[in-house]
Protein backbone atom coordinates (compact mmCIF):
# COMPACT_ATOMS: atom_id res chain seq x y z
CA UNK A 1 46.88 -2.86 17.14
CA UNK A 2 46.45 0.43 18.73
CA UNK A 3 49.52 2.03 17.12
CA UNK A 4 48.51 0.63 13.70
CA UNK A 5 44.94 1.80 14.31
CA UNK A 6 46.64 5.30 15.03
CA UNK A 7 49.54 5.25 12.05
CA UNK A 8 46.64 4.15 9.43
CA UNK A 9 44.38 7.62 10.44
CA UNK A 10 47.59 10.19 10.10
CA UNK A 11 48.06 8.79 7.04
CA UNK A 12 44.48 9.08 6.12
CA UNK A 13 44.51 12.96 7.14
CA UNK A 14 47.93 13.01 5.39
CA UNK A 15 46.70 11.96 2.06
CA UNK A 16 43.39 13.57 2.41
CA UNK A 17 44.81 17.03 3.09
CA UNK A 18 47.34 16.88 0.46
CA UNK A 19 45.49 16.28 -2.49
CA UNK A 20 42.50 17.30 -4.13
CA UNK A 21 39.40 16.40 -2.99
CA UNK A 22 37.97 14.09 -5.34
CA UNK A 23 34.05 13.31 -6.18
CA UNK A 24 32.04 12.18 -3.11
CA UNK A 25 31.47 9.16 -4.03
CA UNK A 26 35.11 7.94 -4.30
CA UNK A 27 36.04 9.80 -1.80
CA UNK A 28 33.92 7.89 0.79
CA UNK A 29 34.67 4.70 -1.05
CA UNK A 30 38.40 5.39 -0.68
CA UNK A 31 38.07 6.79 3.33
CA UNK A 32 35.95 3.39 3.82
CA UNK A 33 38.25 0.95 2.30
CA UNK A 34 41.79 2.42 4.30
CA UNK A 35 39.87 2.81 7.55
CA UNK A 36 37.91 -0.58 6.94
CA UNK A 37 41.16 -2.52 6.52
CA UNK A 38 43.02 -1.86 9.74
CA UNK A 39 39.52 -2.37 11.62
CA UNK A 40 38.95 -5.42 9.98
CA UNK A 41 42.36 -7.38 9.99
CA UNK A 42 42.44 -6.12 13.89
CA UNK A 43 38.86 -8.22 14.26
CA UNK A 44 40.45 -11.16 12.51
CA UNK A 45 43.55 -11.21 14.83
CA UNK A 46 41.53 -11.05 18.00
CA UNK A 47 39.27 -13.97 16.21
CA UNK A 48 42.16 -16.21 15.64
CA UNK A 49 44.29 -15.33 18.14
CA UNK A 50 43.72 -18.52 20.08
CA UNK A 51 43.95 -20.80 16.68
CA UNK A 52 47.26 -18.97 16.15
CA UNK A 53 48.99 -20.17 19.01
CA UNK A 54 47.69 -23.42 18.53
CA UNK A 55 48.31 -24.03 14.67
CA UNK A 56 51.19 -21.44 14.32
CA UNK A 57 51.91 -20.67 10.34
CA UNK A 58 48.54 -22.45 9.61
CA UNK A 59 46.21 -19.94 11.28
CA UNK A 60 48.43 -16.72 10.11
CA UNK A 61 47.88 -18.09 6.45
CA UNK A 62 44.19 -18.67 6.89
CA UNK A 63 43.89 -15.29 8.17
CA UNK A 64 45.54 -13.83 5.46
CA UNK A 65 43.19 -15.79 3.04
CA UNK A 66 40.14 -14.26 4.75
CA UNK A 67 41.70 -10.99 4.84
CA UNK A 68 42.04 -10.87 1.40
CA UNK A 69 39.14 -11.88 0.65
CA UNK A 70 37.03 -9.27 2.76
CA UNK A 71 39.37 -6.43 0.44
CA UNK A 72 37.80 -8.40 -2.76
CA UNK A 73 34.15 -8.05 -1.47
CA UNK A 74 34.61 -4.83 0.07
CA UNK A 75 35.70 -3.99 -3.48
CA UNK A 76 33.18 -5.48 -4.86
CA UNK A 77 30.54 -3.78 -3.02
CA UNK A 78 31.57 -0.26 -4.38
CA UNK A 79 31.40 -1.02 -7.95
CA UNK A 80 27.82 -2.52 -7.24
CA UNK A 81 27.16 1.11 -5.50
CA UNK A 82 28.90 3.10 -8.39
CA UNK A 83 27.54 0.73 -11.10
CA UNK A 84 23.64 1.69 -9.44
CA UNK A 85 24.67 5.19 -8.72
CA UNK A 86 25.15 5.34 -12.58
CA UNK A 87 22.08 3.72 -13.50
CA UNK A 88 19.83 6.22 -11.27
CA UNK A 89 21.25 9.22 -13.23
CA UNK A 90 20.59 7.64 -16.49
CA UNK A 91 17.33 6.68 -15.32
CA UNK A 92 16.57 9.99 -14.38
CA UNK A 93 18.09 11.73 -17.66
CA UNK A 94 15.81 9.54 -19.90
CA UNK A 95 12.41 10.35 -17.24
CA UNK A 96 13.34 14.11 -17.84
CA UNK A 97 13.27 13.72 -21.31
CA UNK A 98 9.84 12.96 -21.52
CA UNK A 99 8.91 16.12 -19.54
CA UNK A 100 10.82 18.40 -22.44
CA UNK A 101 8.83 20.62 -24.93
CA UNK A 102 9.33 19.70 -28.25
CA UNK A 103 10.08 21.68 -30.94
CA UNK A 104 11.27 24.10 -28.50
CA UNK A 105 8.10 24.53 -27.21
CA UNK A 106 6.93 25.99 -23.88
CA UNK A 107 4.59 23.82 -22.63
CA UNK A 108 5.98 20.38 -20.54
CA UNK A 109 4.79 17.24 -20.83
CA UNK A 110 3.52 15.73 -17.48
CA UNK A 111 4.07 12.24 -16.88
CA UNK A 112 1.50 10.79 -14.43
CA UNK A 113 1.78 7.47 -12.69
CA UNK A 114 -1.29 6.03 -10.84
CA UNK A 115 -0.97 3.24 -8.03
CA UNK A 116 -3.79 2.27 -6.91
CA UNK A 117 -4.59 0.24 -3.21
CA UNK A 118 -1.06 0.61 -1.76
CA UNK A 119 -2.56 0.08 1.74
CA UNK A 120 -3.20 -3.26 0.85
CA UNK A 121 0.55 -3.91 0.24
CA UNK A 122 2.82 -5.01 2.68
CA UNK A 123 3.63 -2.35 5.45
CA UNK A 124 7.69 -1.88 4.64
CA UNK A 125 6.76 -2.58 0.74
CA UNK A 126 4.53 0.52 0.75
CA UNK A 127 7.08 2.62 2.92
CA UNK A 128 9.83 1.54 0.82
CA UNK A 129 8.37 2.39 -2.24
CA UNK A 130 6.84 6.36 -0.97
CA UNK A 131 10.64 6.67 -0.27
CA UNK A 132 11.62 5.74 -4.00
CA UNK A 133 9.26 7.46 -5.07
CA UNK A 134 10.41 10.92 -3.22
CA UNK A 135 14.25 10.33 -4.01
CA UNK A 136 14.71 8.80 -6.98
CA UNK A 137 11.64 9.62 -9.05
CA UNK A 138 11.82 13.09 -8.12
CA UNK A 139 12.00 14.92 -11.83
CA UNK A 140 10.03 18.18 -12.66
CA UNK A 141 6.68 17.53 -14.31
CA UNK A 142 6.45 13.84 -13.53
CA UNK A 143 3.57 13.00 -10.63
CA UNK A 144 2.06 10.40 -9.02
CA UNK A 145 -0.98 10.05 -7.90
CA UNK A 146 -1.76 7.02 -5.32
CA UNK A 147 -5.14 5.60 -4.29
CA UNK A 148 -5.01 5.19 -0.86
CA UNK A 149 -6.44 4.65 2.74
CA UNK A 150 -4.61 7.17 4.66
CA UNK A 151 -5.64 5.60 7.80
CA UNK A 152 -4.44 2.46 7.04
CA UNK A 153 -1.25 3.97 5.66
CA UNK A 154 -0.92 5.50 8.98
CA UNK A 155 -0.98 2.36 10.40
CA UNK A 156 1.72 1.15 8.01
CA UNK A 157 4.14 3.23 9.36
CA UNK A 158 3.78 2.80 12.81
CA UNK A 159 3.99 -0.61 12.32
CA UNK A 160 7.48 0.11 10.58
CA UNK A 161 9.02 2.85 12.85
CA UNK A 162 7.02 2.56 16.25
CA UNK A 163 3.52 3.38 17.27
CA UNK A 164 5.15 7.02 18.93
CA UNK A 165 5.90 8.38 15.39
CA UNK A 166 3.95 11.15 14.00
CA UNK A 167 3.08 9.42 11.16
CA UNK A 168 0.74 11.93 9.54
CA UNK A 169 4.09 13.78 9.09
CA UNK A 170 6.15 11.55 7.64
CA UNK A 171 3.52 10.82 5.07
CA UNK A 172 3.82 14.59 4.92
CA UNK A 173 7.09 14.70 3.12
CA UNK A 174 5.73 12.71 0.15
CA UNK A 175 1.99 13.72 -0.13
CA UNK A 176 1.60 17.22 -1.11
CA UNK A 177 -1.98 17.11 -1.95
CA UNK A 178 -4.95 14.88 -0.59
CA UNK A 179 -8.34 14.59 -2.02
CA UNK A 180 -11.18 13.06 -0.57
CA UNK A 181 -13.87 10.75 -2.38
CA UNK A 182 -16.98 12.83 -1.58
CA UNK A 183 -19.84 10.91 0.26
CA UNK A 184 -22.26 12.23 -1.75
CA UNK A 185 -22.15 14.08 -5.47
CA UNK A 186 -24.72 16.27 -7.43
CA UNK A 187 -26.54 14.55 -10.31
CA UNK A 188 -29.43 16.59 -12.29
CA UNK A 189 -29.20 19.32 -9.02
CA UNK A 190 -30.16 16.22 -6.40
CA UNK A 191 -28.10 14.96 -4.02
CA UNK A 192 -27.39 11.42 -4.51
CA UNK A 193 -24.72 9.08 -2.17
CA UNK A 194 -21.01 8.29 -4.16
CA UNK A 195 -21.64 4.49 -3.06
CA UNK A 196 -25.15 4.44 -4.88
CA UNK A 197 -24.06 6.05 -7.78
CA UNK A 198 -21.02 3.52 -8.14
CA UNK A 199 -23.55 1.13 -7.72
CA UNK A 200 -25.84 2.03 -10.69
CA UNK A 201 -22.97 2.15 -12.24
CA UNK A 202 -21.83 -0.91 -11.93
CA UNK A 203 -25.50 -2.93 -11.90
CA UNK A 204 -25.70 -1.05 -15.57
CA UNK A 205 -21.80 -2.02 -16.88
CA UNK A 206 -23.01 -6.04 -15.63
CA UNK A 207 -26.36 -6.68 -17.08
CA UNK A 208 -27.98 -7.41 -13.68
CA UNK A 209 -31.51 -7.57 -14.18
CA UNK A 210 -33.80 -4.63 -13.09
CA UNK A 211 -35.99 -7.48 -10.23
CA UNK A 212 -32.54 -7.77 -8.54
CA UNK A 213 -30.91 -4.75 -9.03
CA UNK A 214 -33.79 -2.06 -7.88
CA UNK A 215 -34.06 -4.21 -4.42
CA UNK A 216 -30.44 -4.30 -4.00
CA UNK A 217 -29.90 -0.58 -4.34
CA UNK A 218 -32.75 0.00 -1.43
CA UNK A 219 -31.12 -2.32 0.53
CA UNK A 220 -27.88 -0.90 -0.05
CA UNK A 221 -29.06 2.28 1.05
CA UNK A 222 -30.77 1.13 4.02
CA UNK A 223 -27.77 -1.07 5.26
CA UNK A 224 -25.31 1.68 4.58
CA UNK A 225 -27.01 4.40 7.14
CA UNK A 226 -25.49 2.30 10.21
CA UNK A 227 -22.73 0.56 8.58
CA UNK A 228 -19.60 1.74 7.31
CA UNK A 229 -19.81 0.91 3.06
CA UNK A 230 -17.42 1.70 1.16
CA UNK A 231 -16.89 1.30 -2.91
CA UNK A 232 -14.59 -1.41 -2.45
CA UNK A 233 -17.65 -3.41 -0.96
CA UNK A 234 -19.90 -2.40 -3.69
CA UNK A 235 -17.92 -3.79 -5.79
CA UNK A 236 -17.29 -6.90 -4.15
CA UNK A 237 -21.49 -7.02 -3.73
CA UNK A 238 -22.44 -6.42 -6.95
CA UNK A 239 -19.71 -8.68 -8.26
CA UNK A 240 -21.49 -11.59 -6.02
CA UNK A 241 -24.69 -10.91 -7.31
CA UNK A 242 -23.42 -11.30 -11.34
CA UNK A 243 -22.01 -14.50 -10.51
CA UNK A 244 -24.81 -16.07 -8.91
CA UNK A 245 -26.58 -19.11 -10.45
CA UNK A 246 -27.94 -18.23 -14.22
CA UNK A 247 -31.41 -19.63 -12.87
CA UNK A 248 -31.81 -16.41 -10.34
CA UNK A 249 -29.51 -13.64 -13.33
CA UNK A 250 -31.17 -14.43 -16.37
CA UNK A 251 -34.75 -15.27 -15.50
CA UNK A 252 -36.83 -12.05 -17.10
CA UNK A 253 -40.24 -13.11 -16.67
CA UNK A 254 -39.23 -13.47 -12.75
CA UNK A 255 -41.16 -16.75 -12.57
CA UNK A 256 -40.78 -19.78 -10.63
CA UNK A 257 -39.52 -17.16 -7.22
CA UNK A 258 -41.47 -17.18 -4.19
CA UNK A 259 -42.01 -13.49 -3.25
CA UNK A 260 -39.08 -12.37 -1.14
CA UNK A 261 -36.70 -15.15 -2.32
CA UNK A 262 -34.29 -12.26 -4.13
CA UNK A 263 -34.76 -9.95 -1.29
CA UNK A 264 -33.10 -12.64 0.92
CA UNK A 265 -30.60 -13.08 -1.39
CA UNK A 266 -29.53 -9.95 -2.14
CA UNK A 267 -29.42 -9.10 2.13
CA UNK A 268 -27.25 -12.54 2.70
CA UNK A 269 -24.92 -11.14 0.03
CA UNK A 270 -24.71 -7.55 1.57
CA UNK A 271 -24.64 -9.05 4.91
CA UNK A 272 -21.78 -11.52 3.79
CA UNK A 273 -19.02 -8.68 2.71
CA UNK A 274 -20.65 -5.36 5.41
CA UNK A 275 -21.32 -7.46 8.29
CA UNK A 276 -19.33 -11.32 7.98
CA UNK A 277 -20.06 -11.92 11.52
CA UNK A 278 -23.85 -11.69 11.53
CA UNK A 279 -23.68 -13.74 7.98
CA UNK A 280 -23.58 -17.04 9.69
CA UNK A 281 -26.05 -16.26 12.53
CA UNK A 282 -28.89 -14.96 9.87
CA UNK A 283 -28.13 -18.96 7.68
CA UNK A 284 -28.84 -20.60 11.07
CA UNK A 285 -31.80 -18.27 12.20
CA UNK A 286 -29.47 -17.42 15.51
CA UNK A 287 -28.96 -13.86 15.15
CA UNK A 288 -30.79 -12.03 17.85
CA UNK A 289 -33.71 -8.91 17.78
CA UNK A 290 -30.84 -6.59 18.96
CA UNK A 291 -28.22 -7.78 16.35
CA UNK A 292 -31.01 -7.19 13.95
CA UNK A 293 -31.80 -3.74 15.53
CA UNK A 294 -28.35 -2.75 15.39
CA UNK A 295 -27.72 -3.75 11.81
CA UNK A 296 -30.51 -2.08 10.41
CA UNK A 297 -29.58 0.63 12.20
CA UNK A 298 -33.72 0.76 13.26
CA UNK A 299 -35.69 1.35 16.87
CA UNK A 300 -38.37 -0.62 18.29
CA UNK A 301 -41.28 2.10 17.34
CA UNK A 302 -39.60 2.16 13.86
CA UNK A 303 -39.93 -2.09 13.37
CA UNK A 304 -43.65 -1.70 15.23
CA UNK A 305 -44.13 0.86 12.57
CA UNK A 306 -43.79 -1.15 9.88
CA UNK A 307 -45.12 -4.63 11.09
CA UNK A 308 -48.54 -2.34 11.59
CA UNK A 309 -47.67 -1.27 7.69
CA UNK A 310 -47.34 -4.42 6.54
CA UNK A 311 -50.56 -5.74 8.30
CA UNK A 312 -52.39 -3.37 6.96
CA UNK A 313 -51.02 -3.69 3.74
CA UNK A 314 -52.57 -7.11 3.67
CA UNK A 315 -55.96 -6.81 4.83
């Protein structure tokens, strides 16, 4: 086996050196298939080596069976690779022509693809497909533009290649330019929080009535200065409050409501998506003054404060 091992490589380096090299492609195909051949019928000797001597012509035949038909898969498998090697060029001819001026034009066209919430895919999903992205969508003038917890991307790839990867550098070679969602933007010169505005927003785009919509935004805004809220939640809240019962949405007179019955509905709702394990302690009453404290981000002098407002409020 040795000697054929060593006969099969000079004549490798033989034919190699002799003629011209051809394209890469073939050229590894061809390199694989004459060093794959010795390797392999070598393993399937030493597999069947003890059959042989037991079945005699039998085994030899078998082996030559499966020997042959390793050379028709291993064939196989490199007009798959040429066949998609093929396809990627075309596919990348036809993306370049929609970046060319027309008319002979100078200006490109720029073709922009948006994914949105690929940290909520699967970890090797997402790393598979920033690495398609990079190689084989990498044409001038044609972008993407991904929507994206970094963080949790992070995570993604430590989960894939180990937690001692510098992952903020890998996602280096494929993000050349991060943007942040501002916390808070500028509307009529006044400062005014992202997840407020989005909120407006969105209270407006759903019909939701003005008696629950005013209360929600204050209690957004209260809930949100020691809890992390972000505009996925405020969409999930708002969302929840549209598809509550038509009795509490489309009541405009606000009649038959005990005062503080939409107040308690709108903070179960908040409390629900921001905080979902103090949700079930506030339905059974079992949440505690400090829980409470904590989640209203509020001090003793400040709750004192306002159960003297309130008193007074009501004498």
């Amino acid at each position: 086996l040795e000697q054929l091992r060593i006969q099969q490589g000079e004549q490798l380096v033989t034919k190699t050196v002799q003629k011209d090299p051809p394209p890469p492609l073939d050229t590894v195909k061809k390199a694989g298939v004459q060093l794959a051949r010795p390797v392999r019928r070598a393993s399937l000797a030493l597999a069947t080596s003890g059959v042989s001597e037991m079945l005699g012509a039998t085994a030899g035949a078998v082996a030559g069976t499966l020997a042959a038909e390793a050379d028709d898969q291993m064939q196989k498998f490199w007009d798959f690779e040429k066949s998609r090697r093929t396809a990627m060029t075309e596919f990348r001819a036809t993306l370049e022509q929609f970046t060319r001026p027309e008319n002979n034009g100078q200006d490109k066209t720029h073709v922009i693809f948006v994914i949105d919430e690929l940290d909520r895919c699967r970890p090797d999903y997402a790393i598979e497909l920033l690495e398609v992205i990079k190689h084989f969508f990498s044409v001038p003038h044609l972008h993407f533009v991904l929507g994206v917890n970094l963080s949790a991307l992070e995570d993604m790839v430590r989960t894939r290649y180990g937690a001692k990867i510098d992952a903020q550098t890998y996602l280096g070679k494929f993000i050349q330019v991060t943007l942040e969602l501002p916390d808070e933007i500028t509307i009529n010169r006044r400062q005014k929080q992202t997840i407020l505005h989005y909120l407006d927003h969105l209270v407006y785009t759903m019909a939701i009535k003005d008696y629950i919509g005013n209360p929600l935004r204050d209690q957004v805004e209260v809930v949100a200065r020691n809890n992390s809220v972000s505009l996925r939640d405020i969409g999930t809240i708002v969302s929840a409050i549209a598809l509550a019962s038509s009795e509490v949405t489309i009541n405009p007179e606000y009649k038959d409501f005990f005062h503080g019955w939409i107040d308690v509905m709108n903070d179960l709702i908040i409390a629900k998506i921001i905080r979902p394990d103090l949700y079930p302690k506030m339905l059974d009453a079992t949440i505690t003054p400090d829980e409470i404290l904590s989640y209203f981000g509020a001090t003793e002098n400040t709750v004192k404060g306002i159960y003297q407002y309130v008193v007074k409020s009501q004498l």
